[in-house]
PDB file of N, CA and C in Angstrom:
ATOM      1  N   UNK A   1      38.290  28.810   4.559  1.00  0.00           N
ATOM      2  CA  UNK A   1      37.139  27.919   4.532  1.00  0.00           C
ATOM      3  C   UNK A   1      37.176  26.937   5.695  1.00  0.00           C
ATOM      4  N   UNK A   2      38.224  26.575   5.909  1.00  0.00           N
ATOM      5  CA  UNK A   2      38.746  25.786   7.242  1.00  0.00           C
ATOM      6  C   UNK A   2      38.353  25.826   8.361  1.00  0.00           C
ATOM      7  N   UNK A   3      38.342  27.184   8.388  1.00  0.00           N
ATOM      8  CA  UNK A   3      37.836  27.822   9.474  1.00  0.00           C
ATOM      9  C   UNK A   3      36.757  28.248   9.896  1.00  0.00           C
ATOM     10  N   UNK A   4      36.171  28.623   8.913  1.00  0.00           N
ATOM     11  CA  UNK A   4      34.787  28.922   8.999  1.00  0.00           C
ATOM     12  C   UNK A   4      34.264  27.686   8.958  1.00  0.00           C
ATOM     13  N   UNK A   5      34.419  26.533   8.510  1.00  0.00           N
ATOM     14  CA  UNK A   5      33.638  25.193   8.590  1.00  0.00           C
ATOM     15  C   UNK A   5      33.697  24.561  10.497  1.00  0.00           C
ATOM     16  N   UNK A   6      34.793  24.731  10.888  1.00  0.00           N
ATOM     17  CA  UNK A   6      35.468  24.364  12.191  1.00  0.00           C
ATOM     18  C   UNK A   6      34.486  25.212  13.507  1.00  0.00           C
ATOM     19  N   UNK A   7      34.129  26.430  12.738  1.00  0.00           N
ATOM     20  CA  UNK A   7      33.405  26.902  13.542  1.00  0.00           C
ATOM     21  C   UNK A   7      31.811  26.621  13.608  1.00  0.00           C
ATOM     22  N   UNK A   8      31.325  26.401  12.786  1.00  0.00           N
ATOM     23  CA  UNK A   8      30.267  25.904  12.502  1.00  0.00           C
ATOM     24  C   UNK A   8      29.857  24.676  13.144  1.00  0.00           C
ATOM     25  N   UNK A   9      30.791  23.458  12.708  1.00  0.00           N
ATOM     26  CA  UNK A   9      31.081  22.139  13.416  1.00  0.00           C
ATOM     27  C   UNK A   9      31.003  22.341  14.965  1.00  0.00           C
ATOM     28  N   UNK A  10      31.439  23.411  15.604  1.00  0.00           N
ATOM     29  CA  UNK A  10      31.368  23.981  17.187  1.00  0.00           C
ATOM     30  C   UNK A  10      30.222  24.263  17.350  1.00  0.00           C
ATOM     31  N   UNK A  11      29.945  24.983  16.410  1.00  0.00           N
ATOM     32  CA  UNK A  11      28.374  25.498  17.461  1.00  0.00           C
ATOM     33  C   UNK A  11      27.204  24.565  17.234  1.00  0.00           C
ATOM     34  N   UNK A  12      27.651  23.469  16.229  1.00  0.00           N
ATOM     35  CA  UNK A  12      26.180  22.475  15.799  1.00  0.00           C
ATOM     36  C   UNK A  12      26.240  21.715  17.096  1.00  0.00           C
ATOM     37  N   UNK A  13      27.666  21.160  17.541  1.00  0.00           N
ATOM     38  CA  UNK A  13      28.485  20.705  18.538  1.00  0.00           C
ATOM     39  C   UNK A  13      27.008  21.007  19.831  1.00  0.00           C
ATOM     40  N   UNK A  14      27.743  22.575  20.122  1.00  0.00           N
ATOM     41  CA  UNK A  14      26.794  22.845  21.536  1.00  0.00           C
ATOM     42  C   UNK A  14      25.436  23.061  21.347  1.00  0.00           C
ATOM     43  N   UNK A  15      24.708  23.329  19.872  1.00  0.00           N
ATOM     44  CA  UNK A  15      23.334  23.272  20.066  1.00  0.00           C
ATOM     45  C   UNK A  15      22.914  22.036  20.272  1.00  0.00           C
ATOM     46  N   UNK A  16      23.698  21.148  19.874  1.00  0.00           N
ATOM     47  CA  UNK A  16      22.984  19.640  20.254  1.00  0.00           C
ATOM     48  C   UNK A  16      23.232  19.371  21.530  1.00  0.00           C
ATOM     49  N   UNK A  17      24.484  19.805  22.233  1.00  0.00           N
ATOM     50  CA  UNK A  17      25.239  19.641  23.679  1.00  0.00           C
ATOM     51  C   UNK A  17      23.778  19.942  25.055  1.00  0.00           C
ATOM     52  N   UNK A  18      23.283  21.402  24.234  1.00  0.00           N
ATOM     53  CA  UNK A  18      22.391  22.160  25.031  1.00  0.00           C
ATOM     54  C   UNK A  18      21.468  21.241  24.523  1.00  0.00           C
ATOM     55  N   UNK A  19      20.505  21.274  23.708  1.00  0.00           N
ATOM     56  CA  UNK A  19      18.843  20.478  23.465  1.00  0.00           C
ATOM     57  C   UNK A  19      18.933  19.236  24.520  1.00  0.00           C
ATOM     58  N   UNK A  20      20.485  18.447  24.490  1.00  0.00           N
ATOM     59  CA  UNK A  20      20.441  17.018  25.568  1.00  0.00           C
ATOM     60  C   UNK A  20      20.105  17.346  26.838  1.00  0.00           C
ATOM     61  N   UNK A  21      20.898  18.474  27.073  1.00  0.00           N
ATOM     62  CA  UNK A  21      20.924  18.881  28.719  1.00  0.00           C
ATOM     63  C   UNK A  21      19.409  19.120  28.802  1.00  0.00           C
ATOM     64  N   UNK A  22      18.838  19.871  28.249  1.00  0.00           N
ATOM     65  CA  UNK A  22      17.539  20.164  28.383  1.00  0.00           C
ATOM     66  C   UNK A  22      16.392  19.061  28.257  1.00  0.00           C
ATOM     67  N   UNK A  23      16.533  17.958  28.084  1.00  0.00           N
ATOM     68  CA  UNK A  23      15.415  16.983  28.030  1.00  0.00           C
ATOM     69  C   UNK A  23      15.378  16.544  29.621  1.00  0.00           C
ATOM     70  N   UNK A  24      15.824  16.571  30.453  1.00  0.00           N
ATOM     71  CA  UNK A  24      15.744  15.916  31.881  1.00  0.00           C
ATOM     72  C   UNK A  24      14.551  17.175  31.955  1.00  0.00           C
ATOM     73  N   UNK A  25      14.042  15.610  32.745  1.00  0.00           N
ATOM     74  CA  UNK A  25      12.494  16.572  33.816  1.00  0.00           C
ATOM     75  C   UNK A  25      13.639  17.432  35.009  1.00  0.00           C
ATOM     76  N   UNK A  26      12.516  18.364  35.423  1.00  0.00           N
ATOM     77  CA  UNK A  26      12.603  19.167  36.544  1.00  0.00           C
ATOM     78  C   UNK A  26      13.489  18.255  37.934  1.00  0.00           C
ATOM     79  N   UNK A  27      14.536  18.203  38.597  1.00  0.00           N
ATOM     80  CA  UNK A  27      15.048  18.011  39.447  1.00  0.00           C
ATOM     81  C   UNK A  27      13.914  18.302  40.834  1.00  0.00           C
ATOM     82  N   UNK A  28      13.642  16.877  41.604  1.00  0.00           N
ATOM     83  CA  UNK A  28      13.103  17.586  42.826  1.00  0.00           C
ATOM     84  C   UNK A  28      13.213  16.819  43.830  1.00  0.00           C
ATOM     85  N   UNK A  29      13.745  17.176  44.782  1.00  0.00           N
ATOM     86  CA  UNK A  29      13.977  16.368  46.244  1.00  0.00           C
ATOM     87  C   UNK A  29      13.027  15.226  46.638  1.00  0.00           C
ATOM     88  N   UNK A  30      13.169  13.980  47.329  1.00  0.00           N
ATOM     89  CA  UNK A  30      13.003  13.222  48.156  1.00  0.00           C
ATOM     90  C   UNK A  30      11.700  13.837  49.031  1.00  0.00           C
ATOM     91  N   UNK A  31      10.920  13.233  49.895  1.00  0.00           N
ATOM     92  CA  UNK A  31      10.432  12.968  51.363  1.00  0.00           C
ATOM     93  C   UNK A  31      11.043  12.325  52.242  1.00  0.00           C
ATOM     94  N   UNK A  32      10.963  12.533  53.449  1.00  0.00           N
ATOM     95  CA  UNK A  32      11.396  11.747  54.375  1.00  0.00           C
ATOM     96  C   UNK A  32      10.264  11.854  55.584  1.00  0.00           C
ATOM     97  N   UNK A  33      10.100  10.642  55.992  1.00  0.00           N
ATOM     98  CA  UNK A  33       9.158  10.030  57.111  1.00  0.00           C
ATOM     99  C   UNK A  33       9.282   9.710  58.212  1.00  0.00           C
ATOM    100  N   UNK A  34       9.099  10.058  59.021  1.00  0.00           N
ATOM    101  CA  UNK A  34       8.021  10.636  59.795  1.00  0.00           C
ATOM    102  C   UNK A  34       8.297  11.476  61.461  1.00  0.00           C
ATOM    103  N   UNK A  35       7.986  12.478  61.548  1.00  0.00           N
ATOM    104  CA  UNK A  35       8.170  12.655  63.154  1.00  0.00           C
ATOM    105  C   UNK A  35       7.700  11.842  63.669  1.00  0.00           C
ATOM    106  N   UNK A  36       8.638  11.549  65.503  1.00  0.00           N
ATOM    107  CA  UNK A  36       8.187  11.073  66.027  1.00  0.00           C
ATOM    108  C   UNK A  36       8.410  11.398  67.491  1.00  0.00           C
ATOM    109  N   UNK A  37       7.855  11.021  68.764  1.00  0.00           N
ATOM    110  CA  UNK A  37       8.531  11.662  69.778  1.00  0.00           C
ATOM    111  C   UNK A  37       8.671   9.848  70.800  1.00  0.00           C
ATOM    112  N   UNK A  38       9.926   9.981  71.326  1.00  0.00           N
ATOM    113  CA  UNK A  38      10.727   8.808  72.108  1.00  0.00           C
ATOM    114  C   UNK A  38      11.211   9.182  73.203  1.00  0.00           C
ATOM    115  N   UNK A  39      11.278   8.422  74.176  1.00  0.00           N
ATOM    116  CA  UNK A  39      12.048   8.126  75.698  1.00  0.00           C
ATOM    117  C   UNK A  39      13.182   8.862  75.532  1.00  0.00           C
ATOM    118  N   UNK A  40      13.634   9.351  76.186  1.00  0.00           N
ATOM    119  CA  UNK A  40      15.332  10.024  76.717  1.00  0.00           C
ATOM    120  C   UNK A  40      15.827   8.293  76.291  1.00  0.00           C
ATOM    121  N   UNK A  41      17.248   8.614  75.932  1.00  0.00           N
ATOM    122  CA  UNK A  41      18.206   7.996  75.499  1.00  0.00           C
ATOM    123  C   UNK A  41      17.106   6.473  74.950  1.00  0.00           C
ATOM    124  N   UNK A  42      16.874   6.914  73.955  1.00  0.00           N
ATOM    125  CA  UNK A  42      16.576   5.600  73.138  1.00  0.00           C
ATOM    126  C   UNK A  42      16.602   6.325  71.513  1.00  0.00           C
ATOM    127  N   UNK A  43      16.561   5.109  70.709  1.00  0.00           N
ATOM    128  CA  UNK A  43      16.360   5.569  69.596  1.00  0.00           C
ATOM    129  C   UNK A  43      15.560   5.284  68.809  1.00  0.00           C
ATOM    130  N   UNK A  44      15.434   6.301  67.855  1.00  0.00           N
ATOM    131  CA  UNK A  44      14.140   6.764  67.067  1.00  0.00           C
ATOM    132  C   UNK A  44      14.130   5.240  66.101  1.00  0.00           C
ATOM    133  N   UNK A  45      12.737   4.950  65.364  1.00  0.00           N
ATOM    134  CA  UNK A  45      12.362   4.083  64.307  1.00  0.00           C
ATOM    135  C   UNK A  45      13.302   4.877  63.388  1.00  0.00           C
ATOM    136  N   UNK A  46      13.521   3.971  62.265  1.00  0.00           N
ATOM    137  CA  UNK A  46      14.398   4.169  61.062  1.00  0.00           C
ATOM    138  C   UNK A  46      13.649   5.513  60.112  1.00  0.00           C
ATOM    139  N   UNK A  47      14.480   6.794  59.939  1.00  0.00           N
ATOM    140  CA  UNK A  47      13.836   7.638  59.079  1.00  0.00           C
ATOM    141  C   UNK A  47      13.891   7.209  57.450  1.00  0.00           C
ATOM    142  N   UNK A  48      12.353   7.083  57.450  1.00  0.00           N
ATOM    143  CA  UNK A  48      12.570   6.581  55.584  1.00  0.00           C
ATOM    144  C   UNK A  48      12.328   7.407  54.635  1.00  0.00           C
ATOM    145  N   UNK A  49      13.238   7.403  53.435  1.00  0.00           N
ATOM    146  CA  UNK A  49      13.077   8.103  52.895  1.00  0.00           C
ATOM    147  C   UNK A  49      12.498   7.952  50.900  1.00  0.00           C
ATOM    148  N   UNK A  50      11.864   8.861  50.762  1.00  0.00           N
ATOM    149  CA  UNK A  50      11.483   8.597  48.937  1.00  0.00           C
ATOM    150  C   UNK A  50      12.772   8.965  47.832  1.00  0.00           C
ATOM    151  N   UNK A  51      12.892   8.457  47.195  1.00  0.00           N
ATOM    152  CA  UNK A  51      14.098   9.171  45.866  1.00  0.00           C
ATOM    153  C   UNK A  51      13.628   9.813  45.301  1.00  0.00           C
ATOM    154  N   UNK A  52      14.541  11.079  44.733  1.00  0.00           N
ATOM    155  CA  UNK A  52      14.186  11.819  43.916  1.00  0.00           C
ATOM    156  C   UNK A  52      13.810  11.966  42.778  1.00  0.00           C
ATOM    157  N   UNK A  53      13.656  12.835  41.740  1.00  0.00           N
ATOM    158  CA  UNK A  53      12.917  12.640  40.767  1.00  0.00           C
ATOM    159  C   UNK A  53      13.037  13.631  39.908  1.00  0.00           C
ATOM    160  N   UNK A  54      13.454  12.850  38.384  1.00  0.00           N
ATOM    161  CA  UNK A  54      13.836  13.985  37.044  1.00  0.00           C
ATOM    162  C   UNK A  54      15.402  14.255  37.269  1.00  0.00           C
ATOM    163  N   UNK A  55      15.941  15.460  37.068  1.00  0.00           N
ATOM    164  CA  UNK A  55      16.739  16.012  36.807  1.00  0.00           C
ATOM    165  C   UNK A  55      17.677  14.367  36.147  1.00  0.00           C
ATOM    166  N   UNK A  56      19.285  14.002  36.304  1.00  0.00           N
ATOM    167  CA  UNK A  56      20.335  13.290  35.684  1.00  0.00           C
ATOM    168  C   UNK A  56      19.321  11.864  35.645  1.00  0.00           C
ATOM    169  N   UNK A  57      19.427  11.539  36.589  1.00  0.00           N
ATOM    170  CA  UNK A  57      18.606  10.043  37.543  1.00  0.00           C
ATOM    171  C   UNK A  57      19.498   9.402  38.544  1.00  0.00           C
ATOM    172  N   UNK A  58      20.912  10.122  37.947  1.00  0.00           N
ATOM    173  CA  UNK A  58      21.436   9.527  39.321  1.00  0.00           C
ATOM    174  C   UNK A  58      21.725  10.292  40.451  1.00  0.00           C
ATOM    175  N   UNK A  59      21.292   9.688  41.869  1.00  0.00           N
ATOM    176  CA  UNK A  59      21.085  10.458  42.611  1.00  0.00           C
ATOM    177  C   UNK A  59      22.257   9.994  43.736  1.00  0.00           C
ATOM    178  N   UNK A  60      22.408  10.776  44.803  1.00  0.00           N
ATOM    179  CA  UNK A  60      23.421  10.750  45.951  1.00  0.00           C
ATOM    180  C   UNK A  60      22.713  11.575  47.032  1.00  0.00           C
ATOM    181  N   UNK A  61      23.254  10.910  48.624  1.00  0.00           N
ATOM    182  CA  UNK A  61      22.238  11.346  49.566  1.00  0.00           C
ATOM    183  C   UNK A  61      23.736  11.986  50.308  1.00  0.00           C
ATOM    184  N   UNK A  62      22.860  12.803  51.213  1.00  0.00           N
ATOM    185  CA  UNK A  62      23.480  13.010  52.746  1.00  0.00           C
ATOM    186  C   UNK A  62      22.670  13.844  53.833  1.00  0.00           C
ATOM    187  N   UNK A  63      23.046  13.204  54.750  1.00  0.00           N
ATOM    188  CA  UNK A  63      21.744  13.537  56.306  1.00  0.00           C
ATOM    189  C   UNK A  63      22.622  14.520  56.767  1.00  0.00           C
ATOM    190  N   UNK A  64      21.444  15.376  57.138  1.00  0.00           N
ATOM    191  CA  UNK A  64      21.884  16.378  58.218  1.00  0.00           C
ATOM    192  C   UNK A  64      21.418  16.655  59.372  1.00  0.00           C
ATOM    193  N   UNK A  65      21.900  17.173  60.345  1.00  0.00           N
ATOM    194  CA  UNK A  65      21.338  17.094  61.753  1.00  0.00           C
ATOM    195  C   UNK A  65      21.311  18.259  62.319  1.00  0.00           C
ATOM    196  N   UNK A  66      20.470  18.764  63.250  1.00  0.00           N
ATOM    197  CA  UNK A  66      20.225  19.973  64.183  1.00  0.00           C
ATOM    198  C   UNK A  66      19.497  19.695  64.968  1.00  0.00           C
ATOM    199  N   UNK A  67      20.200  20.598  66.558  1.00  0.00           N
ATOM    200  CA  UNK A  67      19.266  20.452  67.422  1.00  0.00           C
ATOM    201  C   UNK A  67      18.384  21.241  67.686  1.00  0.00           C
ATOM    202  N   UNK A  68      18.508  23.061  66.835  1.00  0.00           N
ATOM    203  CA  UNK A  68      17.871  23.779  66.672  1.00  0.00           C
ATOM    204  C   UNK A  68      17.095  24.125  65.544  1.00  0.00           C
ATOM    205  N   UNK A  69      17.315  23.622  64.609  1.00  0.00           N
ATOM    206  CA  UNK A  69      16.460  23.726  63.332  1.00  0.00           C
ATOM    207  C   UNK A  69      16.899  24.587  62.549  1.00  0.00           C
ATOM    208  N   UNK A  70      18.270  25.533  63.095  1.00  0.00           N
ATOM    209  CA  UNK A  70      18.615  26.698  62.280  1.00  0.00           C
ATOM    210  C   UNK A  70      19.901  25.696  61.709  1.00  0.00           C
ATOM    211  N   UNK A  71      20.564  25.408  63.079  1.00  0.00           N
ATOM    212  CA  UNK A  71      22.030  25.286  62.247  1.00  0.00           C
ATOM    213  C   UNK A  71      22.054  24.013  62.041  1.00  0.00           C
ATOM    214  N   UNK A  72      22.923  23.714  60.513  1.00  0.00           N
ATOM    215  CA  UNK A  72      22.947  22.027  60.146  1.00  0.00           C
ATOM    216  C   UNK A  72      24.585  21.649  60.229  1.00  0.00           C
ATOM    217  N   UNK A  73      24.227  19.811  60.454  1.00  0.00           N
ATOM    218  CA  UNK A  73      25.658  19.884  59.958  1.00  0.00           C
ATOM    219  C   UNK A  73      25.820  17.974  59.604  1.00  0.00           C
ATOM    220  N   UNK A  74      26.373  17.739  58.826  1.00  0.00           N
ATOM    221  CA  UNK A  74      26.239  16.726  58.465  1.00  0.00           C
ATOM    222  C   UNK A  74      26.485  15.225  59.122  1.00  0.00           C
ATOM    223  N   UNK A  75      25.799  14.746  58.842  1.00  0.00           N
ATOM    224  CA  UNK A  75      25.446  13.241  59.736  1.00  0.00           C
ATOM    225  C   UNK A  75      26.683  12.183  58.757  1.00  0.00           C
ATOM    226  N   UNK A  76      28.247  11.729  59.573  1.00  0.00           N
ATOM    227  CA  UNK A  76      29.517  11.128  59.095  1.00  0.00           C
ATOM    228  C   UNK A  76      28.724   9.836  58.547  1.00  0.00           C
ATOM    229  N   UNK A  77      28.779   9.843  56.832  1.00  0.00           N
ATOM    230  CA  UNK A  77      28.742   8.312  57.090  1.00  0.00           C
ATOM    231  C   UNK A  77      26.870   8.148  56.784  1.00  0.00           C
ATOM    232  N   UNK A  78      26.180   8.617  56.550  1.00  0.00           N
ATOM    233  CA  UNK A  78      24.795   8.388  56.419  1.00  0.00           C
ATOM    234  C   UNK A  78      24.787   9.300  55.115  1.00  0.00           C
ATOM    235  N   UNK A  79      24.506   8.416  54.268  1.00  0.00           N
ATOM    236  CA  UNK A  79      24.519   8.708  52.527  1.00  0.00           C
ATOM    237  C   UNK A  79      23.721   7.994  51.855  1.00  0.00           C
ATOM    238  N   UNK A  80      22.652   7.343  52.648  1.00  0.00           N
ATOM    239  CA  UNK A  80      21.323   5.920  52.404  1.00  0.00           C
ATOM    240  C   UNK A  80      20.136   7.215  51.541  1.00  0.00           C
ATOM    241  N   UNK A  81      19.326   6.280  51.306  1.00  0.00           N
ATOM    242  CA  UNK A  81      17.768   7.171  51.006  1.00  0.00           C
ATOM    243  C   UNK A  81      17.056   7.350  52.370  1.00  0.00           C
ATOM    244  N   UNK A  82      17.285   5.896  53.535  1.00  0.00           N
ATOM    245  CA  UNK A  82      16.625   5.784  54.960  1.00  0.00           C
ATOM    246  C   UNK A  82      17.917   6.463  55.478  1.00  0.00           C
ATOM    247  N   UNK A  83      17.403   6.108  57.654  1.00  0.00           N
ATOM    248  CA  UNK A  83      18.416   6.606  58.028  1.00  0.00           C
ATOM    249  C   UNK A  83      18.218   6.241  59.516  1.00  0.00           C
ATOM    250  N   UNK A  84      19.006   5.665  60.399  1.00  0.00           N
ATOM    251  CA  UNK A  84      18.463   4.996  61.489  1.00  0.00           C
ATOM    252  C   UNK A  84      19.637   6.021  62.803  1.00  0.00           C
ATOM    253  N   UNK A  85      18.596   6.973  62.971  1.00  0.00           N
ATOM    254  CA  UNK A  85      19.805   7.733  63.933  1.00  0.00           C
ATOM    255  C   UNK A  85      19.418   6.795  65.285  1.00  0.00           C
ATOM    256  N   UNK A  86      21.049   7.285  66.028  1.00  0.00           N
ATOM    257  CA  UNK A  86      21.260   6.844  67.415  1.00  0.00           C
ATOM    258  C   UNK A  86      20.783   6.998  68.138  1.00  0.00           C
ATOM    259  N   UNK A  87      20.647   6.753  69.769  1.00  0.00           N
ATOM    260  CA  UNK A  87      20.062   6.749  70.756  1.00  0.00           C
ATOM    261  C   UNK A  87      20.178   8.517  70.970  1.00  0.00           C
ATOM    262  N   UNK A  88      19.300   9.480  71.226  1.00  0.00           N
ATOM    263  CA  UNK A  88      18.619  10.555  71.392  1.00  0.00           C
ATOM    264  C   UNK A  88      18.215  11.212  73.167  1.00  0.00           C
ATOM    265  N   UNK A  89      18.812  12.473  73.180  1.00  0.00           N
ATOM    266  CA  UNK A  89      18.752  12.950  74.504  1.00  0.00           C
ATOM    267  C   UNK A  89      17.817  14.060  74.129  1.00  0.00           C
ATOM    268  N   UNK A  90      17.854  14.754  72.997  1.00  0.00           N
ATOM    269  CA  UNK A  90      17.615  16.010  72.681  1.00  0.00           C
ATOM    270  C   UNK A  90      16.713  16.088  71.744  1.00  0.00           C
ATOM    271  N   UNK A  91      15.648  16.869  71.702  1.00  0.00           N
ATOM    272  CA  UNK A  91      14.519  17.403  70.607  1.00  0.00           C
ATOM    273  C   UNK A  91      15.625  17.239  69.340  1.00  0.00           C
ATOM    274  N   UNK A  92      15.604  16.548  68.153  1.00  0.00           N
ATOM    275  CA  UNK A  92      16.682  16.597  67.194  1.00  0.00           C
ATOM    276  C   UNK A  92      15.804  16.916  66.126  1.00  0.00           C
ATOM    277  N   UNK A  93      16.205  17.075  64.950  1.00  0.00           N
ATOM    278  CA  UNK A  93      16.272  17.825  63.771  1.00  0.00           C
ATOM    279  C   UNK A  93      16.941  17.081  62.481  1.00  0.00           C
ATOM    280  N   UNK A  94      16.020  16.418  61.731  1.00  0.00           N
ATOM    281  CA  UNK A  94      16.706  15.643  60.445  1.00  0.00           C
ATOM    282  C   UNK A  94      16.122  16.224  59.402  1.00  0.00           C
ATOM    283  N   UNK A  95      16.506  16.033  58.100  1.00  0.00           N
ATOM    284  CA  UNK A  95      16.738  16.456  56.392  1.00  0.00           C
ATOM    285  C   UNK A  95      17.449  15.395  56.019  1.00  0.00           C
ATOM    286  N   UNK A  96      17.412  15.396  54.676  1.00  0.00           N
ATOM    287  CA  UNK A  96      18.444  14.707  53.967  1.00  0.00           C
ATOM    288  C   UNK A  96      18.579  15.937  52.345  1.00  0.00           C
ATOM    289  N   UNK A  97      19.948  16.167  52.063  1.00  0.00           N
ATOM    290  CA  UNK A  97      20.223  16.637  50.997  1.00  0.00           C
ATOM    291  C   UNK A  97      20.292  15.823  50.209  1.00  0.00           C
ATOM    292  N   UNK A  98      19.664  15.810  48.856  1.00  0.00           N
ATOM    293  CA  UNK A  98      19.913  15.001  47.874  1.00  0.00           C
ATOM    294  C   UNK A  98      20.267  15.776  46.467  1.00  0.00           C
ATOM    295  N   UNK A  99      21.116  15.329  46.045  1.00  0.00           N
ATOM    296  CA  UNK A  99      21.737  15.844  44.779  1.00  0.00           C
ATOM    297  C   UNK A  99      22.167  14.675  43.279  1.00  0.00           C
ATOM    298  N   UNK A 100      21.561  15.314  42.285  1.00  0.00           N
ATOM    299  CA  UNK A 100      21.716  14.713  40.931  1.00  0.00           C
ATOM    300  C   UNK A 100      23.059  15.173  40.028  1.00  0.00           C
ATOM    301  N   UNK A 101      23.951  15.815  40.651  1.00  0.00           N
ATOM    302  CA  UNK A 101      24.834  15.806  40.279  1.00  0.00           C
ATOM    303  C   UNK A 101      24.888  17.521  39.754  1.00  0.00           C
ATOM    304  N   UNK A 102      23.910  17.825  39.442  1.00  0.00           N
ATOM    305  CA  UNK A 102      23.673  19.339  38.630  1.00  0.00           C
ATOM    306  C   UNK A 102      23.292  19.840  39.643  1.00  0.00           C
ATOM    307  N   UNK A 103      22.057  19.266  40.694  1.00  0.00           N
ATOM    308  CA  UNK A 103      21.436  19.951  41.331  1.00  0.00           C
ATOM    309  C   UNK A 103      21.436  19.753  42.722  1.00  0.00           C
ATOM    310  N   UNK A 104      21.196  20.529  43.458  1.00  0.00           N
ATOM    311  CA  UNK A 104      21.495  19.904  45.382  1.00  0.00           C
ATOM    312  C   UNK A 104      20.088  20.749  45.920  1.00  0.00           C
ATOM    313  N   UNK A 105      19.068  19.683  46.565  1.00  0.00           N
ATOM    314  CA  UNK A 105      18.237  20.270  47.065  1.00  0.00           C
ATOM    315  C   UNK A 105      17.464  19.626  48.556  1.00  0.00           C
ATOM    316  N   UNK A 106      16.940  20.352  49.679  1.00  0.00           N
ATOM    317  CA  UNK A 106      16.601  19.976  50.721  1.00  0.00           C
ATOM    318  C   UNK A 106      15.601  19.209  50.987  1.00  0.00           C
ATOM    319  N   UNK A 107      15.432  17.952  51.580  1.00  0.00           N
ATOM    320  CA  UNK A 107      13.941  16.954  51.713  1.00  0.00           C
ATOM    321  C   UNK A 107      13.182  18.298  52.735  1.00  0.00           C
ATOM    322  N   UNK A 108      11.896  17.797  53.154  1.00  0.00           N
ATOM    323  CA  UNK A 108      11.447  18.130  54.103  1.00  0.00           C
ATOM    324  C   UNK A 108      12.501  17.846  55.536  1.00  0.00           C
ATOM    325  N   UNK A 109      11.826  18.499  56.620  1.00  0.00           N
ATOM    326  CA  UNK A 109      12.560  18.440  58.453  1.00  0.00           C
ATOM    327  C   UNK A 109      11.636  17.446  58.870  1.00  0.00           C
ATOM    328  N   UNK A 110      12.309  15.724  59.113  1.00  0.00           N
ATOM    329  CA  UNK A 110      11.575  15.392  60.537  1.00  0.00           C
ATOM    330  C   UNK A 110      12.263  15.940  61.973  1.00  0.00           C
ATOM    331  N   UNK A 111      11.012  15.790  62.726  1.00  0.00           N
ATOM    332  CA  UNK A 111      11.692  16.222  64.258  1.00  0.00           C
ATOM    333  C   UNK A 111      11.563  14.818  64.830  1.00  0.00           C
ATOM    334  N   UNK A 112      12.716  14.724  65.768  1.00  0.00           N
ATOM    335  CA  UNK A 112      12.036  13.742  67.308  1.00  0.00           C
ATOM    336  C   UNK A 112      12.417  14.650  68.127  1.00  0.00           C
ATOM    337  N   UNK A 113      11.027  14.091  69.040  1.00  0.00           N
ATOM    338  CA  UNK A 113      10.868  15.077  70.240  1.00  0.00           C
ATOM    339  C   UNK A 113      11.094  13.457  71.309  1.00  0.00           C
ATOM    340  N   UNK A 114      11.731  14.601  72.327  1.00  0.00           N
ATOM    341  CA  UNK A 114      11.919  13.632  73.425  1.00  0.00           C
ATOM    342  C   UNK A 114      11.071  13.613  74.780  1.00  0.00           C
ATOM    343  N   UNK A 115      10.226  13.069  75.044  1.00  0.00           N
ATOM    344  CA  UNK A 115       9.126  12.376  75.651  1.00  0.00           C
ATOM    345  C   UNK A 115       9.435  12.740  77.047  1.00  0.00           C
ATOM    346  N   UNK A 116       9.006  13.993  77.793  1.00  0.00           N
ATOM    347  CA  UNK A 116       9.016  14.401  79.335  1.00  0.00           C
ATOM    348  C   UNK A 116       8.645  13.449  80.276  1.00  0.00           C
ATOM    349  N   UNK A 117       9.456  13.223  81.477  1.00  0.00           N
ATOM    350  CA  UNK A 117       9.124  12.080  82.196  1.00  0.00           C
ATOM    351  C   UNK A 117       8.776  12.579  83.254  1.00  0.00           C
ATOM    352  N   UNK A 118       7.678  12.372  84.061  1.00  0.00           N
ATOM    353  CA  UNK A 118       7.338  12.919  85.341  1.00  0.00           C
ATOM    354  C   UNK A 118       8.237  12.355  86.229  1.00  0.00           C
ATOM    355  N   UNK A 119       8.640  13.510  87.287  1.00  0.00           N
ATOM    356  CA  UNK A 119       9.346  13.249  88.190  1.00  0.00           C
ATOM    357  C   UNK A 119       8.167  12.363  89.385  1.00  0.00           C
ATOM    358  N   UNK A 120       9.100  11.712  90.116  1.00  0.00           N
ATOM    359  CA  UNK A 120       8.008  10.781  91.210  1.00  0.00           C
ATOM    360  C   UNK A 120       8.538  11.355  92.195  1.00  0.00           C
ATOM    361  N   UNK A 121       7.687  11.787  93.582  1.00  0.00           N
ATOM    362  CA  UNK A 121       7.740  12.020  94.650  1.00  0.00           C
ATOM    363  C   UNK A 121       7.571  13.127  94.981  1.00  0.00           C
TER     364      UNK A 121
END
């Protein structure tokens, strides 16, 4: 009887375990704002960003960077919702990953483009 009660006690256990997990809204990434295009070696306005929404509620960031748009790789140290990158030589490539702990998903890509300077003479 012991036993069979013990088991029972388990599974009331995870049907209630599961119904909790299941009340969070849908998990869904952030925005982030705005392309922009800037001077050779200057830097971009602050990229801002929205919080996410549903899934745990607590959320955690991290920026990523490319200069090609294919390959990423993470920005040391930038774990904000905004994000104020450095002075810029190169067409660059930002995201921010944001994750609720269950879930990890991609903002939108801003670009900065870097601003062609006519040669004189």
């Amino acid at each position: 009887m012991k036993k069979h009660l013990l088991i029972i006690l388990n599974l009331v256990s995870f049907i209630a375990f599961t119904v909790a997990a299941d009340l969070h809204d849908e998990f869904k990434a952030g925005t982030i704002a705005k392309s922009q295009t800037i001077d050779y070696m200057t830097s971009p306005a602050t990229i801002t960003g929205t919080r996410p929404t549903g899934g745990t509620g607590t959320y955690s960031y991290q920026w990523e960077i490319s200069t090609d748009g294919q390959v990423w790789r993470k920005v040391t140290g930038a774990t904000g919702v905004s994000y104020t990158p450095s002075k810029l030589t190169v067409n660059t490539y930002y995201r921010r990953v944001d994750s609720d702990g269950a879930t990890t998903m991609h903002s939108n890509v801003v670009t900065i483009s870097i601003r062609r300077t006519k040669k004189v003479g």
